[in-house]
N, C-alpha and C. Protein backbone atom coordinates (compact mmCIF):
# COMPACT_ATOMS: atom_id res chain seq x y z
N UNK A 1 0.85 -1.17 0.00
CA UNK A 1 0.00 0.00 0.00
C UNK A 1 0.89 1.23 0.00
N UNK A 2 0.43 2.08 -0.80
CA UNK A 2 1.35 3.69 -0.89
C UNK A 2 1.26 3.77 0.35
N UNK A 3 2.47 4.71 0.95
CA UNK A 3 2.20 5.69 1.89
C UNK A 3 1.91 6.56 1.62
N UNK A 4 0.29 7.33 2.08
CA UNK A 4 0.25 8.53 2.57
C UNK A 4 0.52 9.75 2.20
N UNK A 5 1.82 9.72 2.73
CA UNK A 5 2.59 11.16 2.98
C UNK A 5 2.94 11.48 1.52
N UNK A 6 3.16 10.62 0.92
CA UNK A 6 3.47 10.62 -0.17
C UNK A 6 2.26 11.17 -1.33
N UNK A 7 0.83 10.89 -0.51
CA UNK A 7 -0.43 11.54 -1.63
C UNK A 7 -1.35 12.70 -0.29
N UNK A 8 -0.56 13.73 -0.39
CA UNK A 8 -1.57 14.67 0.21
C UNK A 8 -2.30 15.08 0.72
N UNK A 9 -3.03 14.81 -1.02
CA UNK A 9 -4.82 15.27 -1.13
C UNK A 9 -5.67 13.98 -0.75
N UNK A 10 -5.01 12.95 -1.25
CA UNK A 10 -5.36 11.90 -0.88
C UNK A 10 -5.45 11.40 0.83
N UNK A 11 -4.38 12.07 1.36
CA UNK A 11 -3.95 11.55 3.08
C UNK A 11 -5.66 12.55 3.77
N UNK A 12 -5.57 14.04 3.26
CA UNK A 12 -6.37 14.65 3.79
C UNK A 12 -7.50 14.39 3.80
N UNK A 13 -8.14 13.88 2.53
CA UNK A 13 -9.41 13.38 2.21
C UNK A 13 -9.66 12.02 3.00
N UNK A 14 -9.03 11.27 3.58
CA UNK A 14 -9.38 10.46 4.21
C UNK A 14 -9.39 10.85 5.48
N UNK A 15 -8.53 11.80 6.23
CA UNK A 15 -8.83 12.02 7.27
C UNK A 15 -10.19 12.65 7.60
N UNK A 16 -10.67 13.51 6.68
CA UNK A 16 -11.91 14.77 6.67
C UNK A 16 -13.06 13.08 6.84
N UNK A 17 -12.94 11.86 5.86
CA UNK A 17 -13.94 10.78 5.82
C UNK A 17 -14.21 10.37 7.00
N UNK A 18 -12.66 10.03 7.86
CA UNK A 18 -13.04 9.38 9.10
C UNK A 18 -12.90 10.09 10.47
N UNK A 19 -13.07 11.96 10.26
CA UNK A 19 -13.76 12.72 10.90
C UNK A 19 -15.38 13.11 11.11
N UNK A 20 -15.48 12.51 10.18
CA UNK A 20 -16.68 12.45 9.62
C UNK A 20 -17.75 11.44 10.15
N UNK A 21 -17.20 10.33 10.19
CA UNK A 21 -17.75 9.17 10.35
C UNK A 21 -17.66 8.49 11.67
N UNK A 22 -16.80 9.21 12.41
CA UNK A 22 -16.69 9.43 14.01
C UNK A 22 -18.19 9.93 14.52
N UNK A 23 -18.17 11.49 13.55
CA UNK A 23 -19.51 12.44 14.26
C UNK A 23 -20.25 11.37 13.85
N UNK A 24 -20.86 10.81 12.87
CA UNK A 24 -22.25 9.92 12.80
C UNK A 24 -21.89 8.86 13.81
N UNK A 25 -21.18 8.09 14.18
CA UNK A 25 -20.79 7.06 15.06
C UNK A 25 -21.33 7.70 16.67
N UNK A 26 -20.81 9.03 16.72
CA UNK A 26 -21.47 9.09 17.96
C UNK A 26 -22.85 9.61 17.88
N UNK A 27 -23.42 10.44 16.91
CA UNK A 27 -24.61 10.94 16.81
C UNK A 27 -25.57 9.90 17.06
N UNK A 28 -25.34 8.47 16.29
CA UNK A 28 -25.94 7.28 16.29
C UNK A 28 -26.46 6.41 17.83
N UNK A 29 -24.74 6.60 18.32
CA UNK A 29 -24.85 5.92 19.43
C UNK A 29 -25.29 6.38 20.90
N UNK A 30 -25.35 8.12 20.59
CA UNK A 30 -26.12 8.77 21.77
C UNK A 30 -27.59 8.66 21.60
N UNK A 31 -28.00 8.61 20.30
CA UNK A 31 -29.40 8.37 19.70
C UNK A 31 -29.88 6.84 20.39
N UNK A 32 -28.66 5.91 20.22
CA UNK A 32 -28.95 4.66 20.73
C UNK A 32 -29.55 4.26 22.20
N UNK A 33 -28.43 5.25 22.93
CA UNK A 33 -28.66 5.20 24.31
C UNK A 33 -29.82 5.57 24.95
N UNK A 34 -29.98 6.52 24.47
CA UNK A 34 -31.02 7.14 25.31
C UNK A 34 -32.27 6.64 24.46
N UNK A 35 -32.67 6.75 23.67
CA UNK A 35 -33.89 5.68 23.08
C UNK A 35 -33.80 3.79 23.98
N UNK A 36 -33.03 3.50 23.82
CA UNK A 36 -33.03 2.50 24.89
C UNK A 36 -33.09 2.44 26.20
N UNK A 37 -32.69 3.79 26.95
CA UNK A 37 -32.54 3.72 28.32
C UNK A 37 -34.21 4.09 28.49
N UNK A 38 -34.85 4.82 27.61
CA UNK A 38 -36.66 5.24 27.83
C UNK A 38 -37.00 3.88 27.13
N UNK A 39 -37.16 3.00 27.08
CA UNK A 39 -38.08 2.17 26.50
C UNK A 39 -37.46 0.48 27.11
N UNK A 40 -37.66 0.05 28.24
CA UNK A 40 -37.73 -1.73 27.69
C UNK A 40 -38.06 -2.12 26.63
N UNK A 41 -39.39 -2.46 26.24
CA UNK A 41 -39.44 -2.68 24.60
C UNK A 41 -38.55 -2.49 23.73
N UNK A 42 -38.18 -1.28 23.57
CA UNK A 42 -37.03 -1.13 22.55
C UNK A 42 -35.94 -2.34 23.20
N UNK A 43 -35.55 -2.15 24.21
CA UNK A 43 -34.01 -2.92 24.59
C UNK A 43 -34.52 -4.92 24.82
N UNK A 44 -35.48 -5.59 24.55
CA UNK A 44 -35.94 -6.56 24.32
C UNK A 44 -35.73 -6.30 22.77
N UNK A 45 -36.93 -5.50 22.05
CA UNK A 45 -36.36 -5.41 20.41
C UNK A 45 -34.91 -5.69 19.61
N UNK A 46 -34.83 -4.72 20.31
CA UNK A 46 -33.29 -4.63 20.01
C UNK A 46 -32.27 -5.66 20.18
N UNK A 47 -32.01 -6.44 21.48
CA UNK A 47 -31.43 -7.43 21.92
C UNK A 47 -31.90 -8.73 20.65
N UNK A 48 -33.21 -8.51 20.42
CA UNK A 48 -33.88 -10.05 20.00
C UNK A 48 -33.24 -9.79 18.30
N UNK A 49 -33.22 -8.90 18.04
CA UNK A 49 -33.25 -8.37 16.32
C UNK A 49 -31.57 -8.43 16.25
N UNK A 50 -30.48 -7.99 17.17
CA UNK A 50 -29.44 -8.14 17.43
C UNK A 50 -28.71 -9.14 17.64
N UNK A 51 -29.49 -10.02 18.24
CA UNK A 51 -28.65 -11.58 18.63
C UNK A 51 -29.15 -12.42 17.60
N UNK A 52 -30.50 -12.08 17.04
CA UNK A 52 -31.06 -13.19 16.15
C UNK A 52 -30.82 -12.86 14.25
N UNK A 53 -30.53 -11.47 14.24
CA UNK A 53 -30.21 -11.10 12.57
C UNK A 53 -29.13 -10.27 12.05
N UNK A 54 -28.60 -9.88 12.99
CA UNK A 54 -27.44 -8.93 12.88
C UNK A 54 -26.20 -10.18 12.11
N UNK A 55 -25.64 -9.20 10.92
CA UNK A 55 -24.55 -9.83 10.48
C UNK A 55 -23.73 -8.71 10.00
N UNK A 56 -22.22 -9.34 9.89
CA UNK A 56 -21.52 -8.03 9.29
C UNK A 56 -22.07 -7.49 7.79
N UNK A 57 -21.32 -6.33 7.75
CA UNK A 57 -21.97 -5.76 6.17
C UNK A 57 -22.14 -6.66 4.82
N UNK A 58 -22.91 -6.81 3.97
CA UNK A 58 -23.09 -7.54 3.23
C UNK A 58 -23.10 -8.96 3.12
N UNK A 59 -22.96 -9.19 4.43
CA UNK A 59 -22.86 -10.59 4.22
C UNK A 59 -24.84 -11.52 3.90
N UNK A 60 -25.61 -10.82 3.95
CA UNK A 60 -26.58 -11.03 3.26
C UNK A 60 -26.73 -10.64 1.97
N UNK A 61 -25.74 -10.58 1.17
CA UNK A 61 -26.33 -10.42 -0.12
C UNK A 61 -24.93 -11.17 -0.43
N UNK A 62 -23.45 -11.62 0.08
CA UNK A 62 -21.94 -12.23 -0.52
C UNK A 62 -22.15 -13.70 -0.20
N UNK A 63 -21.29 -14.06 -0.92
CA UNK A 63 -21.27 -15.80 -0.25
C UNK A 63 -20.84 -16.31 0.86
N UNK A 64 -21.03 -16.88 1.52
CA UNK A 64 -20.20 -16.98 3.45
C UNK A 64 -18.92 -17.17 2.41
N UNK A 65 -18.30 -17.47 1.74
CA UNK A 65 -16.84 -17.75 1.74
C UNK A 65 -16.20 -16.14 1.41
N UNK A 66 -17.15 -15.20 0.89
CA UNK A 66 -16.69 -14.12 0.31
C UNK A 66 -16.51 -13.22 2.03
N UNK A 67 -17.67 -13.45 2.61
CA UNK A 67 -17.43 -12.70 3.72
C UNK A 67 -16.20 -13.62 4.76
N UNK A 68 -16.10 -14.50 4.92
CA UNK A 68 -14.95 -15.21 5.56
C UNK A 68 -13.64 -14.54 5.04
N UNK A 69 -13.66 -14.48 3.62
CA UNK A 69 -12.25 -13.73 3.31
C UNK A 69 -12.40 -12.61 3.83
N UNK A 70 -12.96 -11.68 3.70
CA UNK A 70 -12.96 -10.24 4.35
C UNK A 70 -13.02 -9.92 5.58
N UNK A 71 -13.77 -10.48 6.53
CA UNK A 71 -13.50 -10.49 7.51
C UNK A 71 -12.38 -11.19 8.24
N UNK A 72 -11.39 -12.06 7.71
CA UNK A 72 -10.27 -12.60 7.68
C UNK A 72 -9.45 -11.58 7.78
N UNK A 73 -9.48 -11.10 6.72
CA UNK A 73 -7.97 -9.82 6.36
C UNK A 73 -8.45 -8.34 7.20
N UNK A 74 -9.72 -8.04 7.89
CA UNK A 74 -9.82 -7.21 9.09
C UNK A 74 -9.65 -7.56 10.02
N UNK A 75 -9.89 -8.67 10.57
CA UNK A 75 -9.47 -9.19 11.81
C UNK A 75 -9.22 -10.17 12.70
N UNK A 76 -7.41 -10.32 11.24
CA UNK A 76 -6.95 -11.32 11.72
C UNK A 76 -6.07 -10.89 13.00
N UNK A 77 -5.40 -12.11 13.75
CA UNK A 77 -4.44 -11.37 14.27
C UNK A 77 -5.38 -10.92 15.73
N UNK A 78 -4.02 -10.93 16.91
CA UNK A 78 -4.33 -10.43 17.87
C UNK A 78 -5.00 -9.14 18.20
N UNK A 79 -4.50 -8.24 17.74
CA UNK A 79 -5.05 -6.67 16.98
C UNK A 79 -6.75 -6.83 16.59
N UNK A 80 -6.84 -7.96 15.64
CA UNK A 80 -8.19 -8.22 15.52
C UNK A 80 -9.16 -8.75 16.33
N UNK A 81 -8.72 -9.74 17.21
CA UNK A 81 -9.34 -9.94 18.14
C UNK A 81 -9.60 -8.82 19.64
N UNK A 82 -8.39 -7.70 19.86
CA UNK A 82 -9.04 -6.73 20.20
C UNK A 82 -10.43 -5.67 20.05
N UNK A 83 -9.88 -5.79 19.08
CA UNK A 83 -10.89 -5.24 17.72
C UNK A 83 -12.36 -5.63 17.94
N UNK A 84 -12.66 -7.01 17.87
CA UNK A 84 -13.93 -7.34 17.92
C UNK A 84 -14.32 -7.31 18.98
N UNK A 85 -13.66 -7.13 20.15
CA UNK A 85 -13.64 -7.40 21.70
C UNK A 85 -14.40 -5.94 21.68
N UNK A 86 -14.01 -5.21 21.41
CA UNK A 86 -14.39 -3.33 21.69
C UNK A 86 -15.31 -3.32 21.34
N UNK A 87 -15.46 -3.92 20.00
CA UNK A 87 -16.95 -3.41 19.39
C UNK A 87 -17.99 -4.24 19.92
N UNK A 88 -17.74 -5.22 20.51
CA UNK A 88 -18.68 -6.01 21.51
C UNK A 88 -18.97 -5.35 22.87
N UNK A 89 -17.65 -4.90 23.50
CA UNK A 89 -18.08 -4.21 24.67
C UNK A 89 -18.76 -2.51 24.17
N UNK A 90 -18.49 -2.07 23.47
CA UNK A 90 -19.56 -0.91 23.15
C UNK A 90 -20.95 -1.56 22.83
N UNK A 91 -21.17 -1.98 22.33
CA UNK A 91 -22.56 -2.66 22.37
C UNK A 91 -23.12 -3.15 23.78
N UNK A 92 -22.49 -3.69 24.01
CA UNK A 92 -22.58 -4.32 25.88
C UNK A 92 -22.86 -3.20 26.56
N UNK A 93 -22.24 -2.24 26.43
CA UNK A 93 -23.04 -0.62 27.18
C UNK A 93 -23.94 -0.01 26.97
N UNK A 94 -24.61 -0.62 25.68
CA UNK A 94 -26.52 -0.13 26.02
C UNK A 94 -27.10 -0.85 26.43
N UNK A 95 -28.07 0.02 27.15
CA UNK A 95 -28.92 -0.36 27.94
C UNK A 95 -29.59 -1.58 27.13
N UNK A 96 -29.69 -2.60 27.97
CA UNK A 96 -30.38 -3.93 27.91
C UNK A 96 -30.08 -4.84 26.84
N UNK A 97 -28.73 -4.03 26.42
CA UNK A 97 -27.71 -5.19 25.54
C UNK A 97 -26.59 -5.47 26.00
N UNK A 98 -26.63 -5.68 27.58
CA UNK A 98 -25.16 -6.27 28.40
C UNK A 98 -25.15 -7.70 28.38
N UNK A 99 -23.62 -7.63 27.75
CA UNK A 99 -23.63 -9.30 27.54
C UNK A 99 -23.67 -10.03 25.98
N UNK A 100 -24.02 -8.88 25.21
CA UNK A 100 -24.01 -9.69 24.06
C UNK A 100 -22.62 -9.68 23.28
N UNK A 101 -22.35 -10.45 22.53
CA UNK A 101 -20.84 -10.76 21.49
C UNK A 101 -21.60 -11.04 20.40
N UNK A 102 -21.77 -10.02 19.56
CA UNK A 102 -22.57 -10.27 18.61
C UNK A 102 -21.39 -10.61 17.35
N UNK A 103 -20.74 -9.92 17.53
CA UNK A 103 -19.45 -9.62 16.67
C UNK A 103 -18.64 -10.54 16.38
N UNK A 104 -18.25 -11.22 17.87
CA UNK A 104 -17.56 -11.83 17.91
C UNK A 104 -18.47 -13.84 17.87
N UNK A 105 -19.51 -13.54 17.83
CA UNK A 105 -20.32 -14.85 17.48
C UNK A 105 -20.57 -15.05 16.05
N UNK A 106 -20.72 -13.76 15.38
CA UNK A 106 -20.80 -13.89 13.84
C UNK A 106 -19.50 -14.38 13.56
N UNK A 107 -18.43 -13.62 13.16
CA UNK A 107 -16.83 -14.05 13.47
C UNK A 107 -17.08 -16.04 13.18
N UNK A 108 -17.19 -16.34 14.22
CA UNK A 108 -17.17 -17.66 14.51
C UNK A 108 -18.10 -18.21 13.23
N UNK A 109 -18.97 -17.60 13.22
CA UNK A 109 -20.28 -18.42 12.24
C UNK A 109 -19.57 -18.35 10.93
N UNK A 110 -19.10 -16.94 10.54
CA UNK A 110 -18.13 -17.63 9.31
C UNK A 110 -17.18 -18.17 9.06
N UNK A 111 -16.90 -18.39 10.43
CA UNK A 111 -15.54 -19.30 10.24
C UNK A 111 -14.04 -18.48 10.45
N UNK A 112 -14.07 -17.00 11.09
CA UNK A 112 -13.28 -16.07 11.20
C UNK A 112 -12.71 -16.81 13.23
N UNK A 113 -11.87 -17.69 12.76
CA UNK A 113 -11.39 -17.73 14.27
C UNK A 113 -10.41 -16.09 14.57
N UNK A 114 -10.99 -15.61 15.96
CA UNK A 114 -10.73 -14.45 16.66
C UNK A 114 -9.59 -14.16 17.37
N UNK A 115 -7.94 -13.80 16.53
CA UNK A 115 -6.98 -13.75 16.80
C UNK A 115 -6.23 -14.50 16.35
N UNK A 116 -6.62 -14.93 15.34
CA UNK A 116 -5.75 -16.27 14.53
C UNK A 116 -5.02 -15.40 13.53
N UNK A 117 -3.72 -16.01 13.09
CA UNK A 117 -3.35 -15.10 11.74
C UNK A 117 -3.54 -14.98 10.41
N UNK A 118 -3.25 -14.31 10.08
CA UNK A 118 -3.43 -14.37 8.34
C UNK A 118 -3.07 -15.10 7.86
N UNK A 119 -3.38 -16.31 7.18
CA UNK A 119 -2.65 -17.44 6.28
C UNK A 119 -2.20 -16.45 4.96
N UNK A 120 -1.23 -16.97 4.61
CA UNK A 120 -0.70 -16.26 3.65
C UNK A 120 -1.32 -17.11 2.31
């Protein structure tokens, strides 16, 4: 992969993307909270629609082998298994979704063992 430093306009434009995508990340997830912390219903909903249909991106429309590769080369590796660990425990901090590994149970379902390395 180029470095970077080496493309600019290119380095900047990605930073402005994933400044960007921070603010919706939290806009989302304060939206999350507090809609869950007013409603049981919602946090039963949510939990049931979460543990029972949630999958990574596209993997309802790719082939499990297509999403196994991709989720392979994000998170392989110890690093990756951090990785899925976080995004499980942020989820685990709304209200009436403590406890779930959603992330890290999909992972498994395609066959993404969690901290394993990259086969070359």
């Amino acid at each position: 992969m180029a470095d970077l430093e080496q493309h600019p306009v290119l380095a900047e434009l990605l930073r402005r993307i994933a400044k960007q995508e921070a603010r919706h990340v939290a806009f989302y997830a304060t939206q999350a909270r507090d809609r869950l912390a007013k409603s049981k219903k919602a946090q039963v909903l949510a939990r049931f629609a979460l543990k029972n249909a949630w999958g990574p991106v596209g993997s309802s429309i790719m082939e499990p082998t297509e999403v196994n590769h991709v989720m392979k080369h994000i998170f392989s590796g110890e690093e990756g298994l951090r990785e899925i660990r976080k995004l499980d425990e942020h989820i685990s901090r709304m209200p009436g979704l403590e406890g779930l590994t959603i992330v890290e149970t999909s992972m498994k379902k395609y066959g993404v063992v969690a901290g394993a390395p990259l086969a070359a």
